[in-house]
PDB file of N, CA and C in Angstrom:
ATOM      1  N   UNK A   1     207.278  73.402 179.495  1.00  0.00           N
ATOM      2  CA  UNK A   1     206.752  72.104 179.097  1.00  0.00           C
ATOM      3  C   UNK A   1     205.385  72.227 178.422  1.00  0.00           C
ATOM      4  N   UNK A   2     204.510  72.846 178.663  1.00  0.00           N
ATOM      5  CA  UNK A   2     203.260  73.167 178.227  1.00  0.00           C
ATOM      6  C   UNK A   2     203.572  73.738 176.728  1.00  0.00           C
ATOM      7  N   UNK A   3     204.332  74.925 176.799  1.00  0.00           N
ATOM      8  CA  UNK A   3     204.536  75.299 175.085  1.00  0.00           C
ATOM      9  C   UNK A   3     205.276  74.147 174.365  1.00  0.00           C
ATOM     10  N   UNK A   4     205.983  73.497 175.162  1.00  0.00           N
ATOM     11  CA  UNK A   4     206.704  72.214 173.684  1.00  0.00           C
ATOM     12  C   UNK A   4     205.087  71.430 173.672  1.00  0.00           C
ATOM     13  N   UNK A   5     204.526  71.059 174.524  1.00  0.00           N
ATOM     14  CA  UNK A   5     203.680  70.226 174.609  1.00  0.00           C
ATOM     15  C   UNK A   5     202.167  70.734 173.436  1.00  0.00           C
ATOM     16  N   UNK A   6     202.252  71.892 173.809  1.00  0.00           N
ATOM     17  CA  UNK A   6     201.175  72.711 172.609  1.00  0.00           C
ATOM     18  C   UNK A   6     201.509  72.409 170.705  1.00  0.00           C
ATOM     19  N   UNK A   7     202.972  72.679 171.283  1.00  0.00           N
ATOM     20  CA  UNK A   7     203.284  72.757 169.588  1.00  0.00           C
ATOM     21  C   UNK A   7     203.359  71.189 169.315  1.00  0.00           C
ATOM     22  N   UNK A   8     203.674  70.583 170.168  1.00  0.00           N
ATOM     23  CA  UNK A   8     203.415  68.901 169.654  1.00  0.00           C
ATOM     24  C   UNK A   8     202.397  68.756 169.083  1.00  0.00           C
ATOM     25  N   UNK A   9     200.914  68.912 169.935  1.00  0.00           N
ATOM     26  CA  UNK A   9     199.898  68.904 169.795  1.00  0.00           C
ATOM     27  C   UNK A   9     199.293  69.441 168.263  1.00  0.00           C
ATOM     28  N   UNK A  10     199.681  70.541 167.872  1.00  0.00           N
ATOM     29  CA  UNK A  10     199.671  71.479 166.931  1.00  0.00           C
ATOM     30  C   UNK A  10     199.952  70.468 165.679  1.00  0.00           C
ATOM     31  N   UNK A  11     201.108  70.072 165.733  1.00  0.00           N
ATOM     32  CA  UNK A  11     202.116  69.685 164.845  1.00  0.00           C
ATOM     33  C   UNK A  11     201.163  68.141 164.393  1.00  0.00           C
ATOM     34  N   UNK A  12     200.454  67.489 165.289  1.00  0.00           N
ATOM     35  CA  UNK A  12     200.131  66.350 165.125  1.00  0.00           C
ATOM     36  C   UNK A  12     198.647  66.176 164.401  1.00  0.00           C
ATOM     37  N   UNK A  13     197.830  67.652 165.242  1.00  0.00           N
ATOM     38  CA  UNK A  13     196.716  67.659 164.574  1.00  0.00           C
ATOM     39  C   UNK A  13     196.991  67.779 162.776  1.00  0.00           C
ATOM     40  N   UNK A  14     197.847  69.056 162.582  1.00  0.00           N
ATOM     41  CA  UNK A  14     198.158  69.066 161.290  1.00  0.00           C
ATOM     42  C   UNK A  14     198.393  68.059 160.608  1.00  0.00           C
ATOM     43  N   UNK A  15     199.265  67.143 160.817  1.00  0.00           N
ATOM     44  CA  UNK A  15     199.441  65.927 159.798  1.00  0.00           C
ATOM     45  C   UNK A  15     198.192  64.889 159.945  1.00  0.00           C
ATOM     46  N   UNK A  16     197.060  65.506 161.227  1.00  0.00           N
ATOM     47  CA  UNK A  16     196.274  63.992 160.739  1.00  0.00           C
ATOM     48  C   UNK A  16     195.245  65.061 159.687  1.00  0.00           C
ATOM     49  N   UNK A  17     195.201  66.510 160.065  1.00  0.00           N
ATOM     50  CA  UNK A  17     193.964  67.042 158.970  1.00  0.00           C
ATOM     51  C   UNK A  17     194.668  66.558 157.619  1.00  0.00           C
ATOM     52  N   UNK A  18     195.476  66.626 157.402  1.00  0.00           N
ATOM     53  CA  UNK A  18     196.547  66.833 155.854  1.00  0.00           C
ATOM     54  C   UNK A  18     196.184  65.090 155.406  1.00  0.00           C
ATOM     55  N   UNK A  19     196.552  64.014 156.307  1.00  0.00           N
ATOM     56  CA  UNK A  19     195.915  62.786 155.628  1.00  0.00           C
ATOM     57  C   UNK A  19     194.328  62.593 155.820  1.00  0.00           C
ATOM     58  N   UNK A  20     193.877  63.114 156.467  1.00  0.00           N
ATOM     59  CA  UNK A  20     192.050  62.734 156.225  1.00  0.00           C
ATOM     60  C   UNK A  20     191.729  63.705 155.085  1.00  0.00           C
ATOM     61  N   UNK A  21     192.053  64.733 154.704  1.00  0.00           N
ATOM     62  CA  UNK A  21     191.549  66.073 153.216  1.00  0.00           C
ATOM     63  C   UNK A  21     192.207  65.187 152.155  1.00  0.00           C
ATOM     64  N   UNK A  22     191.542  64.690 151.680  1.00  0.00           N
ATOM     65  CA  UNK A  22     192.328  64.128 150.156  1.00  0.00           C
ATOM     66  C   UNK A  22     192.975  65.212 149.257  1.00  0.00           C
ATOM     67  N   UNK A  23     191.861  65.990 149.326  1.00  0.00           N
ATOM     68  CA  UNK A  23     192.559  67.267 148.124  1.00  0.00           C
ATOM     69  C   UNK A  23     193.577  67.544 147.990  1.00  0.00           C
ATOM     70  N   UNK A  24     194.634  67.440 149.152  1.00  0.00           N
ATOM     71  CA  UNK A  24     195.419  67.836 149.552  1.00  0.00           C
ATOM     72  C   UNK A  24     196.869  67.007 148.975  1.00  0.00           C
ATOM     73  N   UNK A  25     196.300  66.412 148.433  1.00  0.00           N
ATOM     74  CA  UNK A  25     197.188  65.123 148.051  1.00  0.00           C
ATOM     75  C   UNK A  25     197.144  64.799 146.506  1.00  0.00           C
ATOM     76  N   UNK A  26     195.836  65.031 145.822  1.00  0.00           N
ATOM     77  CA  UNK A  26     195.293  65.536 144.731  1.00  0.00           C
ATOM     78  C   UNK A  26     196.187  65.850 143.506  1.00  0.00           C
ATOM     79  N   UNK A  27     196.211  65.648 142.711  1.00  0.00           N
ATOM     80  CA  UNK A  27     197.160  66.598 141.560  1.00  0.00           C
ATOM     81  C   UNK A  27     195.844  67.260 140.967  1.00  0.00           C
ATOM     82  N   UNK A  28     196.537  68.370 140.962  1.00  0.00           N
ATOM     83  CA  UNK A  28     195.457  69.305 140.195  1.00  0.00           C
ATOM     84  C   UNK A  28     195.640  69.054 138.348  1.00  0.00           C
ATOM     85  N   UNK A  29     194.537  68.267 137.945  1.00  0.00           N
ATOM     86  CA  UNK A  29     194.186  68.855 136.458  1.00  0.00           C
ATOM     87  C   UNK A  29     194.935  69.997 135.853  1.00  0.00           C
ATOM     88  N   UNK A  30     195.254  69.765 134.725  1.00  0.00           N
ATOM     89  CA  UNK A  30     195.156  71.638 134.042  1.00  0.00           C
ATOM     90  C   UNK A  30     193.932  71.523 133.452  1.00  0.00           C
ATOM     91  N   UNK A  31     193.477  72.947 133.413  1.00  0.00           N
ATOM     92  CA  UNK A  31     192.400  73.756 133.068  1.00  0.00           C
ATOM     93  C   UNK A  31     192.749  73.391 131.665  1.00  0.00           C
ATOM     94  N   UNK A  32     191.874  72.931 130.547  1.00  0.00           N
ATOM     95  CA  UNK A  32     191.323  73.189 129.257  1.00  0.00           C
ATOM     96  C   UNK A  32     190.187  73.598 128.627  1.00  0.00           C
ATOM     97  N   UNK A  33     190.816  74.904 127.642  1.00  0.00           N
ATOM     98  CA  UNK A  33     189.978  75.586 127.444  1.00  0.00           C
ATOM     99  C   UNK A  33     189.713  75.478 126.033  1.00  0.00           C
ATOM    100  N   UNK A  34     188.476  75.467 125.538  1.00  0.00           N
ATOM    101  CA  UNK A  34     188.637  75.525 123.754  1.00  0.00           C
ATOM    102  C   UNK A  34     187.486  76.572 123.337  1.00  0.00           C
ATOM    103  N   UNK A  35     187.918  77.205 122.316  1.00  0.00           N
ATOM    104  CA  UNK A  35     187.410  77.666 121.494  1.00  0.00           C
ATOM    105  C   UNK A  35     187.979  77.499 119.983  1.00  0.00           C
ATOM    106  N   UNK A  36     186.693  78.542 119.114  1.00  0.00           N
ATOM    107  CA  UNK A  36     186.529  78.007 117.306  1.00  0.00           C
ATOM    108  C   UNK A  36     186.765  79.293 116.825  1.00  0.00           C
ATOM    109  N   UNK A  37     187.048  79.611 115.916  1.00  0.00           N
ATOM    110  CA  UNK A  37     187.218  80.435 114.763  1.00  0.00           C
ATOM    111  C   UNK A  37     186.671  80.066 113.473  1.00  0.00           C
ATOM    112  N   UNK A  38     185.907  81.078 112.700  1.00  0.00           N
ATOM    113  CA  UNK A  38     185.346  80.393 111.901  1.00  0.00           C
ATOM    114  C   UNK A  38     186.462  81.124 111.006  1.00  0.00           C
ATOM    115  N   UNK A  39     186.711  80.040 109.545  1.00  0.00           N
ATOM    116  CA  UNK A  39     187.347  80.508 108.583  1.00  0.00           C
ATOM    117  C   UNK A  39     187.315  80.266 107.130  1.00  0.00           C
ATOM    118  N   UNK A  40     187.792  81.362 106.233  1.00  0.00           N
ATOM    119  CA  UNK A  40     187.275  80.688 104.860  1.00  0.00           C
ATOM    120  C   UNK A  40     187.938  80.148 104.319  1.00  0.00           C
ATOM    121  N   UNK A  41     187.357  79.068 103.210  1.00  0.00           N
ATOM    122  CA  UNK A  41     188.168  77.830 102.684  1.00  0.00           C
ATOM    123  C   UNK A  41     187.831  78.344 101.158  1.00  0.00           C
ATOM    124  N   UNK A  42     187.821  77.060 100.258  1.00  0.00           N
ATOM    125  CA  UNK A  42     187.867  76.728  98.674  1.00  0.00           C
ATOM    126  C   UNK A  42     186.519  77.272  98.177  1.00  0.00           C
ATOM    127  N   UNK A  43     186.480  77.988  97.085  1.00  0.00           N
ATOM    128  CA  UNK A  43     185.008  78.254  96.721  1.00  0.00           C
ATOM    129  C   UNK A  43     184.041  78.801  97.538  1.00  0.00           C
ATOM    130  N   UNK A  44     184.617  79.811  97.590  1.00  0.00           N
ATOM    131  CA  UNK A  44     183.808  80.957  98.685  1.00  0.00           C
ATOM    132  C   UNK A  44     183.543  80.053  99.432  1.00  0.00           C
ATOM    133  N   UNK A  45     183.459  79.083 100.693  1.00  0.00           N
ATOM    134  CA  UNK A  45     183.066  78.271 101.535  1.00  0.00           C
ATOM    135  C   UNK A  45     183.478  78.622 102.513  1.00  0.00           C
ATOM    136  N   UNK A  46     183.438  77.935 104.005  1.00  0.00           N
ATOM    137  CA  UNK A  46     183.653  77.974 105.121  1.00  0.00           C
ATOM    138  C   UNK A  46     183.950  76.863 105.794  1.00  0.00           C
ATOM    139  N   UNK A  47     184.815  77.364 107.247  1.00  0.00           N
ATOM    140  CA  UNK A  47     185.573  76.092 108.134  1.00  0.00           C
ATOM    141  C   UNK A  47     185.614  76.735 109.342  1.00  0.00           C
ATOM    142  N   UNK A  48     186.081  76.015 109.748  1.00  0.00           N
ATOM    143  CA  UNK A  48     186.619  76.853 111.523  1.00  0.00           C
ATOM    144  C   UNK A  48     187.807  75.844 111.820  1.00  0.00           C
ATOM    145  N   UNK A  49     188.782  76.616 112.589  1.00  0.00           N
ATOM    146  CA  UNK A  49     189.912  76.094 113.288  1.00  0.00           C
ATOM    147  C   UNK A  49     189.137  76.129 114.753  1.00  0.00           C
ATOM    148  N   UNK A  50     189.339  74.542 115.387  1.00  0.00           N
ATOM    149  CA  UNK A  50     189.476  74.569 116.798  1.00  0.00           C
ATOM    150  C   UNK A  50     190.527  74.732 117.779  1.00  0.00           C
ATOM    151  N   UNK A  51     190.272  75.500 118.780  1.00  0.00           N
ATOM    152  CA  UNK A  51     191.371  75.639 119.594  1.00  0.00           C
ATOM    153  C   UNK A  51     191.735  75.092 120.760  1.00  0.00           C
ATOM    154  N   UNK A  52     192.837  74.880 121.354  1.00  0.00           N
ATOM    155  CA  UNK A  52     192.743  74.114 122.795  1.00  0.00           C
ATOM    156  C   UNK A  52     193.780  74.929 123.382  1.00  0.00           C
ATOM    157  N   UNK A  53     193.268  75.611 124.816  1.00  0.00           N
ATOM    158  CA  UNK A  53     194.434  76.250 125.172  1.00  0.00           C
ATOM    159  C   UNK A  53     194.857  77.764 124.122  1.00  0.00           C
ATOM    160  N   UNK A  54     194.378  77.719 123.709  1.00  0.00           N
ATOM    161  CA  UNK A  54     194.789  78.768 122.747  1.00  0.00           C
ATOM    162  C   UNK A  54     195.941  78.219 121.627  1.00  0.00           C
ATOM    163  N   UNK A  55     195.816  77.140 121.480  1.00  0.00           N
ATOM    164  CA  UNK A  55     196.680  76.328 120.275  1.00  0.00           C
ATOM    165  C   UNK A  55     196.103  76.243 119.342  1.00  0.00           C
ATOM    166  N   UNK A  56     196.041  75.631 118.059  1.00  0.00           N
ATOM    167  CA  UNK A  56     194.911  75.229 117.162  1.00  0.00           C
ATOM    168  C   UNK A  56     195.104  73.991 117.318  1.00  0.00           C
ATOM    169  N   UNK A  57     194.102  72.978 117.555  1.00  0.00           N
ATOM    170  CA  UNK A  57     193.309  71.755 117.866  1.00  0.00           C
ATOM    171  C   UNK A  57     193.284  71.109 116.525  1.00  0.00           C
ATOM    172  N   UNK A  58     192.349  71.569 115.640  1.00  0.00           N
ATOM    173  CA  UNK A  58     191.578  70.816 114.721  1.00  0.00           C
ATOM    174  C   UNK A  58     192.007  71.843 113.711  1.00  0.00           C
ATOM    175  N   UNK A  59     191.880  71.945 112.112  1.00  0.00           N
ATOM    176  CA  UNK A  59     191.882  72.711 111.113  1.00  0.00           C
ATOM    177  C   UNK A  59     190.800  72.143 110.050  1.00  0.00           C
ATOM    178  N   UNK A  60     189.542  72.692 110.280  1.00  0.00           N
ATOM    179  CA  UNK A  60     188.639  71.718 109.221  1.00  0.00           C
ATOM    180  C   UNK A  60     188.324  72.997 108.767  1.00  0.00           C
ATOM    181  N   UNK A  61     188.566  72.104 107.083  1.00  0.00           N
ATOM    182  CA  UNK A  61     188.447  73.111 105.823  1.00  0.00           C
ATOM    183  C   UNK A  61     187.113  72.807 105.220  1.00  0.00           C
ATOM    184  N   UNK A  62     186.536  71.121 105.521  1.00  0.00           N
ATOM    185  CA  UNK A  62     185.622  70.651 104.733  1.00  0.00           C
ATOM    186  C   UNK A  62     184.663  70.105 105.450  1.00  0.00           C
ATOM    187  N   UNK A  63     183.614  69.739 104.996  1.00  0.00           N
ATOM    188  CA  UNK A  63     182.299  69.487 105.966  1.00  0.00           C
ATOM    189  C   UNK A  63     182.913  67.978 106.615  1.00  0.00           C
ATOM    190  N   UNK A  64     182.502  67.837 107.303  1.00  0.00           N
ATOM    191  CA  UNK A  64     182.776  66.046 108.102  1.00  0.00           C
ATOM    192  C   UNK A  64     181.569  65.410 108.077  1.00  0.00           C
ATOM    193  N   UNK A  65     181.530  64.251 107.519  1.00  0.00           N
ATOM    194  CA  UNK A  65     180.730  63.340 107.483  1.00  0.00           C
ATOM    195  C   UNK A  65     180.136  63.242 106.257  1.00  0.00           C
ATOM    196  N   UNK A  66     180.713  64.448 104.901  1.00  0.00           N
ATOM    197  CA  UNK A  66     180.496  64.181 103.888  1.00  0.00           C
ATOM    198  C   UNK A  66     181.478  63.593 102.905  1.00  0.00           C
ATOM    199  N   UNK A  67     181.729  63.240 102.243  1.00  0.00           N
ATOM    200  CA  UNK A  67     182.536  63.029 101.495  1.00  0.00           C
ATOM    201  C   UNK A  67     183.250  64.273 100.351  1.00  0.00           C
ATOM    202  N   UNK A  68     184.692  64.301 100.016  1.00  0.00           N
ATOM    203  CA  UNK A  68     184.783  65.327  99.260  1.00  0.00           C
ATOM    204  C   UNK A  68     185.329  66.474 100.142  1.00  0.00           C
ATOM    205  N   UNK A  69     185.877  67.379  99.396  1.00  0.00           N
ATOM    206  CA  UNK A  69     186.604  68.355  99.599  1.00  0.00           C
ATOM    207  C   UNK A  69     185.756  69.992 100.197  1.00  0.00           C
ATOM    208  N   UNK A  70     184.058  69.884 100.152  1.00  0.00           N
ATOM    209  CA  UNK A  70     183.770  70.822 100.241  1.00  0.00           C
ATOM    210  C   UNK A  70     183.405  71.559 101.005  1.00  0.00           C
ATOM    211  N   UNK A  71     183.276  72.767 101.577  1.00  0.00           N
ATOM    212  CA  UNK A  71     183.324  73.541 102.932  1.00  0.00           C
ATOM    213  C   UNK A  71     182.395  73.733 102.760  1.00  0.00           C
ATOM    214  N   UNK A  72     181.925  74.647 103.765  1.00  0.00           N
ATOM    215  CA  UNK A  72     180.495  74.698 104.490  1.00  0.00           C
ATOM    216  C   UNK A  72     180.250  75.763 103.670  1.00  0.00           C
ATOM    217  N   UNK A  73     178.516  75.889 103.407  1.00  0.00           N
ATOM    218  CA  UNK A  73     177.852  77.222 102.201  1.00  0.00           C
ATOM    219  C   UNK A  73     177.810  78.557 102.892  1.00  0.00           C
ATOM    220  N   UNK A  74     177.660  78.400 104.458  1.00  0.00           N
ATOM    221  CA  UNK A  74     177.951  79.883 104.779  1.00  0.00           C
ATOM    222  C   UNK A  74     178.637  79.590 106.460  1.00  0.00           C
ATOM    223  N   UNK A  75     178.489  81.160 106.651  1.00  0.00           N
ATOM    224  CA  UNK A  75     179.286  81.261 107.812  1.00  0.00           C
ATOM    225  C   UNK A  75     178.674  80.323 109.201  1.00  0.00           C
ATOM    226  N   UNK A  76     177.253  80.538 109.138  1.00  0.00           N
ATOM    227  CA  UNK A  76     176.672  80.061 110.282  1.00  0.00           C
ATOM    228  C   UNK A  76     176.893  78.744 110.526  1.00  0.00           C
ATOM    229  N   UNK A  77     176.655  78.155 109.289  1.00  0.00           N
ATOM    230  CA  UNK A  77     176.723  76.701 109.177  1.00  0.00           C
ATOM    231  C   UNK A  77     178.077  75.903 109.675  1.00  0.00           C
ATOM    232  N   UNK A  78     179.045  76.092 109.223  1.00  0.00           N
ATOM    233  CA  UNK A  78     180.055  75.974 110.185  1.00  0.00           C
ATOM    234  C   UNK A  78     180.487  76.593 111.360  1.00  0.00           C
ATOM    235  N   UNK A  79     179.789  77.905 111.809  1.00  0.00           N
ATOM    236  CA  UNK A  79     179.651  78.118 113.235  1.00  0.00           C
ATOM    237  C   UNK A  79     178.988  76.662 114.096  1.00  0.00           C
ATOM    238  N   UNK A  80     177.694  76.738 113.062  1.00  0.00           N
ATOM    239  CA  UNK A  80     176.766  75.675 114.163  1.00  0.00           C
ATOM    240  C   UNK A  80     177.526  74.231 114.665  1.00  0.00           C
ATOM    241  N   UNK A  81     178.483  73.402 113.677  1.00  0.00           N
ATOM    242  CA  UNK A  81     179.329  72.513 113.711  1.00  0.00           C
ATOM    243  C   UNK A  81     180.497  72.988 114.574  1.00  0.00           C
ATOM    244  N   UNK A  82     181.059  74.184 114.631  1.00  0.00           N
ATOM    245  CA  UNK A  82     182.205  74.459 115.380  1.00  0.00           C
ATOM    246  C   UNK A  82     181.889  74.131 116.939  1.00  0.00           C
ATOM    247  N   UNK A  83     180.661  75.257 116.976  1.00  0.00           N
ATOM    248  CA  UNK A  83     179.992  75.014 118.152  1.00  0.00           C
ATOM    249  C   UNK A  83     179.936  73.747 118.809  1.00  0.00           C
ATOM    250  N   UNK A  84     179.700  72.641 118.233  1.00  0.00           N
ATOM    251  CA  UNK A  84     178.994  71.127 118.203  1.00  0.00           C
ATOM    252  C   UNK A  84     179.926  70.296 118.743  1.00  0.00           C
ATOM    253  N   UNK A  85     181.083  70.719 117.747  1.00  0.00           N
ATOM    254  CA  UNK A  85     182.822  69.940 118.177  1.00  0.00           C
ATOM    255  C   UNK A  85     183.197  70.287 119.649  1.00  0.00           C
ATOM    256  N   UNK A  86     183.100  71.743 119.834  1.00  0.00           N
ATOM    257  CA  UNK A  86     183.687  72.582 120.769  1.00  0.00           C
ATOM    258  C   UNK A  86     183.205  72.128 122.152  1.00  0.00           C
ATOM    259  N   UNK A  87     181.376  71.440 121.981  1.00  0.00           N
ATOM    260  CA  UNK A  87     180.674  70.967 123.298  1.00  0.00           C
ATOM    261  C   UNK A  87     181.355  69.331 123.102  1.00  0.00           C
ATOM    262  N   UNK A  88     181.831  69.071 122.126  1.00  0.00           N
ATOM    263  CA  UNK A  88     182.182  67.146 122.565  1.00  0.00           C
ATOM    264  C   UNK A  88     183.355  67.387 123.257  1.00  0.00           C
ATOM    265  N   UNK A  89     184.102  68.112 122.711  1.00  0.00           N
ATOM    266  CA  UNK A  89     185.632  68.329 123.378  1.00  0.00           C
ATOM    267  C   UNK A  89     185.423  68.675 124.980  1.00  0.00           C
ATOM    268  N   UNK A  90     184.476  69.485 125.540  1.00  0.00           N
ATOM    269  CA  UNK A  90     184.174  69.835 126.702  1.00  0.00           C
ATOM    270  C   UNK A  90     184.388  68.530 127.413  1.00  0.00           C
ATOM    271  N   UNK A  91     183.263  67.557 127.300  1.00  0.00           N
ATOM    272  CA  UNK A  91     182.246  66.862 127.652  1.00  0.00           C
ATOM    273  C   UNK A  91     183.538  65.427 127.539  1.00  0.00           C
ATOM    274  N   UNK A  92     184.681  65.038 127.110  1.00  0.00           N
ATOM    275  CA  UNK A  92     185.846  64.949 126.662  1.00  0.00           C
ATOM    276  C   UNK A  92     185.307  63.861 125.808  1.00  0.00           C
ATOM    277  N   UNK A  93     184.943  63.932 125.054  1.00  0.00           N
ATOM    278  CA  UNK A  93     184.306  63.083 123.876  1.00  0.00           C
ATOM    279  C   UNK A  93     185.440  63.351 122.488  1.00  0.00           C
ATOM    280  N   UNK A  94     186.215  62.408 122.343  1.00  0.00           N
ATOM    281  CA  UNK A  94     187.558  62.145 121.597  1.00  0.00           C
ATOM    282  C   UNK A  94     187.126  60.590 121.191  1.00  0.00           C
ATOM    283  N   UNK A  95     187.126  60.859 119.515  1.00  0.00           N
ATOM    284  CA  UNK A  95     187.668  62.116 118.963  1.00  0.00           C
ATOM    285  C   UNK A  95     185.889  62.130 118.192  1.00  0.00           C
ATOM    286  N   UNK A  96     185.826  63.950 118.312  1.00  0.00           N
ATOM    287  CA  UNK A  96     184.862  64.576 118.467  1.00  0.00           C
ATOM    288  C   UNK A  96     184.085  64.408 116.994  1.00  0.00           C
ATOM    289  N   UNK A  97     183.945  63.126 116.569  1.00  0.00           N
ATOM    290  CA  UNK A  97     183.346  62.984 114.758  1.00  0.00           C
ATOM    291  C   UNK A  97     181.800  63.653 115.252  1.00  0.00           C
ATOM    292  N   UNK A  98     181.848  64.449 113.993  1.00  0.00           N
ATOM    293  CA  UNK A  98     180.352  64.437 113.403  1.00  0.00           C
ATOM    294  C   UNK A  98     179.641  63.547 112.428  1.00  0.00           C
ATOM    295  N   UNK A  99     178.536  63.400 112.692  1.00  0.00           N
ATOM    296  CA  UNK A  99     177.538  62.516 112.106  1.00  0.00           C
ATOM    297  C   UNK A  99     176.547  63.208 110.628  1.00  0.00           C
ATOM    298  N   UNK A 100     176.469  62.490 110.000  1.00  0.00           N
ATOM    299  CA  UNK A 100     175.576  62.927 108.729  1.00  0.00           C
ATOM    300  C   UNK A 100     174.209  63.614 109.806  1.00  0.00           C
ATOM    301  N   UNK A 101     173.702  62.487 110.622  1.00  0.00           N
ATOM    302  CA  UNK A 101     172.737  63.177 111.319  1.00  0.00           C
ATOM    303  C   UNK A 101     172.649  63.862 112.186  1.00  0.00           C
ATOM    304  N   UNK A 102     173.988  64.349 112.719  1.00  0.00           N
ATOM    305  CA  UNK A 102     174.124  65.044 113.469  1.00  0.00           C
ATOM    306  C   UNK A 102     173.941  66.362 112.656  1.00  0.00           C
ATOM    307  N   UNK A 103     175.244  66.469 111.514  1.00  0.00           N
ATOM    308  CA  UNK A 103     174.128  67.636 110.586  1.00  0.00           C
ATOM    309  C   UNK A 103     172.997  67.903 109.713  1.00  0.00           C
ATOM    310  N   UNK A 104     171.845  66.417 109.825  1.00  0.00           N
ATOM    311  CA  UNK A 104     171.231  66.830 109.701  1.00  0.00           C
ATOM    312  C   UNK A 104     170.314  67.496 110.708  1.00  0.00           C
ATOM    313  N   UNK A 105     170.445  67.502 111.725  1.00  0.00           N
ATOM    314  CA  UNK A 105     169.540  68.187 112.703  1.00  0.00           C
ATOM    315  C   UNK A 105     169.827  69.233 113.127  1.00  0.00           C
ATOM    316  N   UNK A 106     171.375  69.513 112.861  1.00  0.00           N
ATOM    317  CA  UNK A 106     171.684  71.064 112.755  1.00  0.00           C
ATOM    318  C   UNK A 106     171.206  71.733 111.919  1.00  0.00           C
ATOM    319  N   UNK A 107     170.620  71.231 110.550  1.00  0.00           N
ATOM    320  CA  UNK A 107     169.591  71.691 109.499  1.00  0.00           C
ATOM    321  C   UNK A 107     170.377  72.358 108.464  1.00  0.00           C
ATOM    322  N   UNK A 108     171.900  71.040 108.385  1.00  0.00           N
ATOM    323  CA  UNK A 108     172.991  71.972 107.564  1.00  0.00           C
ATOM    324  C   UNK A 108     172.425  71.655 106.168  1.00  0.00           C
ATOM    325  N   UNK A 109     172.206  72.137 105.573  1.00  0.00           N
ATOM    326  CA  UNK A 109     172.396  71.619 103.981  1.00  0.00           C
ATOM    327  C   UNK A 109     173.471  71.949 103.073  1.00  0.00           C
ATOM    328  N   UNK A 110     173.926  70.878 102.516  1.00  0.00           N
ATOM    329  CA  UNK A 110     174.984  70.383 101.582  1.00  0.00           C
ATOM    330  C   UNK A 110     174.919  70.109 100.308  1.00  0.00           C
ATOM    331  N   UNK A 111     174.879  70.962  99.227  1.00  0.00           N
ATOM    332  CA  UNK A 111     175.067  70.503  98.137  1.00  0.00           C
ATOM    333  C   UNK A 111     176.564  70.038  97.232  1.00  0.00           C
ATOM    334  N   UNK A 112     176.122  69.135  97.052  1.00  0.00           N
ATOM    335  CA  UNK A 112     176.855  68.389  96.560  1.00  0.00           C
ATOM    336  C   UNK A 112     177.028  68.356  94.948  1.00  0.00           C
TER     337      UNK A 112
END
């Protein structure tokens, strides 16, 4: 009587820990992960593909927030924007536009 009586005991604590732990009950998120690639576009220029998961996300060939077809003047410069996208997407900031002033304070310059 004591061992049925233990495992009762056992059996009961368990289901009250299991409803007081929320976690437990929880759906787990999936993990998203992103990263950029920088890549070259039209007129010796530059872009980066974003990634999600290891998918490609985004495919920007041309600067954002300018008008026109034209890619970035060097590599860094669309690093610095890849970078930029890559922290809104974190942060889950959808959908991740850049701002004229946003590059301007990245200190992109654009000729046009």
């Amino acid at each position: 009587m004591i061992k049925y009586s233990n495992i009762i005991l056992f059996h009961l604590l368990f289901v009250f820990q299991s409803l007081m732990h929320p976690s437990l009950h929880e759906k787990k998120q999936p993990v998203i992960s992103y990263s950029y690639r920088i890549i070259e576009a039209q007129e010796q220029t530059f872009g980066y593909d974003i990634f999600q998961n290891n998918r490609i996300f985004i495919h920007q060939l041309s600067v954002p927030a300018i008008s026109g077809n034209k890619g970035f003047p060097t590599k860094t410069d669309a690093e610095k924007v890849a970078i930029l996208v890559v922290q809104k997407l974190r942060q889950n900031i959808m959908p991740p536009t850049i701002s004229k002033s946003e590059l301007d304070s990245l200190h992109i310059k654009i000729n046009l």
